[in-house]
N, C-alpha and C. Protein backbone atom coordinates (compact mmCIF):
# COMPACT_ATOMS: atom_id res chain seq x y z
N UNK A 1 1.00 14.25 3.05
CA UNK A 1 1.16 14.12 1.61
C UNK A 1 0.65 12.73 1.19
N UNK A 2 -0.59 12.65 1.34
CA UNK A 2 -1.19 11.40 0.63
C UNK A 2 -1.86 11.52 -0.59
N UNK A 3 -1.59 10.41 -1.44
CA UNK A 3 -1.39 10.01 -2.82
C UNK A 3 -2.84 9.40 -3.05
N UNK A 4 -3.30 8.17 -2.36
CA UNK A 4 -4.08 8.02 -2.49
C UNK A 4 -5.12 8.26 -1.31
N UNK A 5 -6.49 8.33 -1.30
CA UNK A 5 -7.36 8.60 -0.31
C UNK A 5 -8.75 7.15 0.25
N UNK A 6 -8.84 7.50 1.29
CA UNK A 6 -9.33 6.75 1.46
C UNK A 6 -10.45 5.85 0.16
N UNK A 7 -11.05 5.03 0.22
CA UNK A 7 -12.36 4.87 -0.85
C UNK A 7 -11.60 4.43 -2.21
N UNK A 8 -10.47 4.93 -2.27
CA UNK A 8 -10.02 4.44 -3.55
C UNK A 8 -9.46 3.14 -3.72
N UNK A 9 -9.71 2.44 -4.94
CA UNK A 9 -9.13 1.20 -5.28
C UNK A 9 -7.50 0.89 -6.04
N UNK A 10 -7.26 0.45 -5.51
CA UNK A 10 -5.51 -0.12 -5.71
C UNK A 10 -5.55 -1.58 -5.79
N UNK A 11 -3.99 -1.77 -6.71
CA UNK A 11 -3.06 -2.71 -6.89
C UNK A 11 -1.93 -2.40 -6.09
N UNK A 12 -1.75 -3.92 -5.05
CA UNK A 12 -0.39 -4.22 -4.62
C UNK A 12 0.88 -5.04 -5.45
N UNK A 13 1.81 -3.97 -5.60
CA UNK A 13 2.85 -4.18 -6.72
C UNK A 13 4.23 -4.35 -5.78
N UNK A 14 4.68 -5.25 -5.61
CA UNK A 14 5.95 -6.02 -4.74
C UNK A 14 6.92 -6.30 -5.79
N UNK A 15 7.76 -6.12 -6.30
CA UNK A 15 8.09 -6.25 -7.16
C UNK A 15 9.68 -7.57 -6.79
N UNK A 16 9.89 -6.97 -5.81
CA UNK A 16 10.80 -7.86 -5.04
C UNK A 16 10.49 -9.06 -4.40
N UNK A 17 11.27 -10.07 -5.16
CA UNK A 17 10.73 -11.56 -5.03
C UNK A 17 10.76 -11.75 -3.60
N UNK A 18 12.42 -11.19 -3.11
CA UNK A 18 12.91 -11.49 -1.87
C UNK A 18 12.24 -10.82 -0.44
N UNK A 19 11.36 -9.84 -1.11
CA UNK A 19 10.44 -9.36 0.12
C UNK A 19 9.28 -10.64 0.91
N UNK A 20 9.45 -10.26 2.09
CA UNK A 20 8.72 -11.76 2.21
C UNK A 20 7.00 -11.61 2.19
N UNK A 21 6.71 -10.30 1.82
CA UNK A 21 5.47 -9.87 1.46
C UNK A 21 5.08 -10.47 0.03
N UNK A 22 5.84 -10.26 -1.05
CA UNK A 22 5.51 -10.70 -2.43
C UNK A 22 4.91 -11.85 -2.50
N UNK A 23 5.33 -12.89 -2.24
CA UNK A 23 4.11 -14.62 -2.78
C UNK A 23 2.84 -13.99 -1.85
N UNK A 24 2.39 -13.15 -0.82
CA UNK A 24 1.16 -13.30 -0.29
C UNK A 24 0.33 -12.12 -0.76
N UNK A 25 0.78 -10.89 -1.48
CA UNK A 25 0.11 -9.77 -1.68
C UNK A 25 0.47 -9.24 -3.07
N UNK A 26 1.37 -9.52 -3.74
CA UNK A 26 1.52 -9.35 -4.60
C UNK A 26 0.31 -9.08 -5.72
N UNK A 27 -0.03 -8.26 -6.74
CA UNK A 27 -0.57 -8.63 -7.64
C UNK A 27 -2.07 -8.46 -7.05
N UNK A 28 -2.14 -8.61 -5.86
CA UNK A 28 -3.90 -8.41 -5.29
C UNK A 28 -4.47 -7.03 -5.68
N UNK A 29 -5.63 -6.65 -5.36
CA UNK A 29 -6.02 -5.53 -5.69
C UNK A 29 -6.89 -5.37 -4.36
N UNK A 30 -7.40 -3.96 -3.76
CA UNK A 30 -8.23 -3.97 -2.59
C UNK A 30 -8.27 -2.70 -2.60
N UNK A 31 -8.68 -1.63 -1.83
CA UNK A 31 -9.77 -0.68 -1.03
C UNK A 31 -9.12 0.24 -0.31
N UNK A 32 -8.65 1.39 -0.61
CA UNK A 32 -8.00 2.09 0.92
C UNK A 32 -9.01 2.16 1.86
N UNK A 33 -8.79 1.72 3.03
CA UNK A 33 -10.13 1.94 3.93
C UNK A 33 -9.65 2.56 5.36
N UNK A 34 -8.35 2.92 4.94
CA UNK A 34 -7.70 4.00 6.06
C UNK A 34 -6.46 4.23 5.55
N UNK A 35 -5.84 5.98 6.07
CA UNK A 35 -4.85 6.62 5.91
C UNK A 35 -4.26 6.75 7.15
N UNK A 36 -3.01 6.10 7.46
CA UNK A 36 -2.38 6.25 9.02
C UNK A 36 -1.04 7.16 8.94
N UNK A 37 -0.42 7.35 9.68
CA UNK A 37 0.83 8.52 9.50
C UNK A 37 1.53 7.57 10.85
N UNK A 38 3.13 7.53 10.51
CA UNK A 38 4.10 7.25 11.54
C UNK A 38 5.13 8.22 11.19
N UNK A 39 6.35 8.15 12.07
CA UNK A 39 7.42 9.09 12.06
C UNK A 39 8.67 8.56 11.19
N UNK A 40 8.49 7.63 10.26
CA UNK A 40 9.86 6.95 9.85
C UNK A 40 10.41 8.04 8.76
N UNK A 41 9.49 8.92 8.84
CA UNK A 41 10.23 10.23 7.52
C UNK A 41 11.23 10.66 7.95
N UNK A 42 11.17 10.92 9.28
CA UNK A 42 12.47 11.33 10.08
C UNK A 42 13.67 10.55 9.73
N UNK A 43 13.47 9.29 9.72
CA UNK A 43 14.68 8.41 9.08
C UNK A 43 15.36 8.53 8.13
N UNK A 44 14.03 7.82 7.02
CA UNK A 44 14.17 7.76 5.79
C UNK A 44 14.61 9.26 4.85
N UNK A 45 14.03 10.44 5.28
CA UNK A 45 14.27 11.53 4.62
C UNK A 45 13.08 11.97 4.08
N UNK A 46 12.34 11.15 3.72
CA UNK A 46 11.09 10.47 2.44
C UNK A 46 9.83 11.49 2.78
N UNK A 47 8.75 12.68 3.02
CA UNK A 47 8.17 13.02 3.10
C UNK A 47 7.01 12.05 3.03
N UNK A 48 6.74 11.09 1.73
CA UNK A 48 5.66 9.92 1.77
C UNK A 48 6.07 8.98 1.94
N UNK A 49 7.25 8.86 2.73
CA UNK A 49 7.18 7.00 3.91
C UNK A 49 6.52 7.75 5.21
N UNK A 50 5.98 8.73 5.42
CA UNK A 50 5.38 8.41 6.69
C UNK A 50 3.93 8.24 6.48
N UNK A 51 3.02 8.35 5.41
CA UNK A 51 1.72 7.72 5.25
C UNK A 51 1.76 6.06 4.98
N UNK A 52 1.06 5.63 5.96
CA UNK A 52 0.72 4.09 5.22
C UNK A 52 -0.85 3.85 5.33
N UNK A 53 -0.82 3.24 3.82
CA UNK A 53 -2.11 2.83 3.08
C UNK A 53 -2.77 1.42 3.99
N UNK A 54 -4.11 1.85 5.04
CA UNK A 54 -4.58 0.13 5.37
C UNK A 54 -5.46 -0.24 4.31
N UNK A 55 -4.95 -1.45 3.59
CA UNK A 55 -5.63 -1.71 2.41
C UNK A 55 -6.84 -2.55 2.76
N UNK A 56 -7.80 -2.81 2.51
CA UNK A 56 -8.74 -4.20 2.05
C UNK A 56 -8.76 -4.87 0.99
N UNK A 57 -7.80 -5.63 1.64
CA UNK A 57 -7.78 -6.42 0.11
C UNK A 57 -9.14 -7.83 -0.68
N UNK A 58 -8.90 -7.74 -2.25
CA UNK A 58 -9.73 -9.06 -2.60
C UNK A 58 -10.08 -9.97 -1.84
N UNK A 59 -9.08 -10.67 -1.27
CA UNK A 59 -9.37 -11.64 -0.36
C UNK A 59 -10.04 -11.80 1.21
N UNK A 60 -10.33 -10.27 1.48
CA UNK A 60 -10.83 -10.37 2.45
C UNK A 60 -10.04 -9.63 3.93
N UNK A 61 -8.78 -10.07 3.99
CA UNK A 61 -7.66 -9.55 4.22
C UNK A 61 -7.47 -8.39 4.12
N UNK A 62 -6.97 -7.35 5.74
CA UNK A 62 -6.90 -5.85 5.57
C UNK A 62 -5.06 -6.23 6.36
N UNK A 63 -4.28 -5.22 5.12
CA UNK A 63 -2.93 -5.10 5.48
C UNK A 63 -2.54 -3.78 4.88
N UNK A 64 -1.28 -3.36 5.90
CA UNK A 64 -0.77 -2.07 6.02
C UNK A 64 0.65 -1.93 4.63
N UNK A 65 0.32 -0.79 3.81
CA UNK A 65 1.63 -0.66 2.88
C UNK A 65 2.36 1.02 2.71
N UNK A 66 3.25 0.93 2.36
CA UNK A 66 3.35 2.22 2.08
C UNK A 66 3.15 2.41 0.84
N UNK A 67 3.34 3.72 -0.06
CA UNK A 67 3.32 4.52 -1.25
C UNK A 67 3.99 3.63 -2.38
N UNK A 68 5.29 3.01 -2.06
CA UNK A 68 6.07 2.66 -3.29
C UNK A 68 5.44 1.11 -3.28
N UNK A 69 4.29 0.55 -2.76
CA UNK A 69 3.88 -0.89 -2.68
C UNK A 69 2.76 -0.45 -3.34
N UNK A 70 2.19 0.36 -4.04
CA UNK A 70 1.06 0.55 -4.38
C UNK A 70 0.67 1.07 -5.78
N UNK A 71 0.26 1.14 -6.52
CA UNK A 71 -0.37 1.59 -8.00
C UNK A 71 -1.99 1.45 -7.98
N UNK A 72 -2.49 2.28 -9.39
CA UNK A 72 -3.86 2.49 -9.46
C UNK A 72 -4.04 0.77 -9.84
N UNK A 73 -4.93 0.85 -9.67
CA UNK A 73 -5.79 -0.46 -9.87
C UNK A 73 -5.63 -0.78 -11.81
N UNK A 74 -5.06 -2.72 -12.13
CA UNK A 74 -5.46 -2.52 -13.52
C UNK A 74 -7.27 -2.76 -13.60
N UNK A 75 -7.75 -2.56 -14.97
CA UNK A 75 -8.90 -2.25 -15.16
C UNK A 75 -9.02 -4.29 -15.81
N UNK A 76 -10.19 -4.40 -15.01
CA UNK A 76 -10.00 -5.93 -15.75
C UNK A 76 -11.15 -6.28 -16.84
């Protein structure tokens, strides 16, 4: 159950100060440039926590997010 697909462009939205992801990714924008699958659905319950988005981000920088870290891209 993936949301977004590879090729597509996104915003990373952290919304939580206290995540220690937010001051470094926050607010960036980048590239799906891979769709990976793990088993944490089993955990969580969550059908889409087991896709995670490998992003490319603006900066150059490729990092792994899930579904609720992510939105369409704003238009600048």
């Amino acid at each position: 159950m993936s949301h977004f697909t590879k090729g597509d462009r996104v915003r990373v939205d952290i919304p939580d100060t206290t995540d220690p992801d937010h001051d470094r990714h926050h607010g960036l924008h980048g590239r799906v440039v891979g769709v990976l699958e793990d088993g944490v659905s089993e955990i969580t319950g969550g059908d889409r926590d087991t896709v995670i988005y490998r992003i490319e981000l603006e900066n150059v920088e490729t990092a792994d997010f899930r579904w609720h870290d992510l939105r369409p891209p704003i238009d600048e």
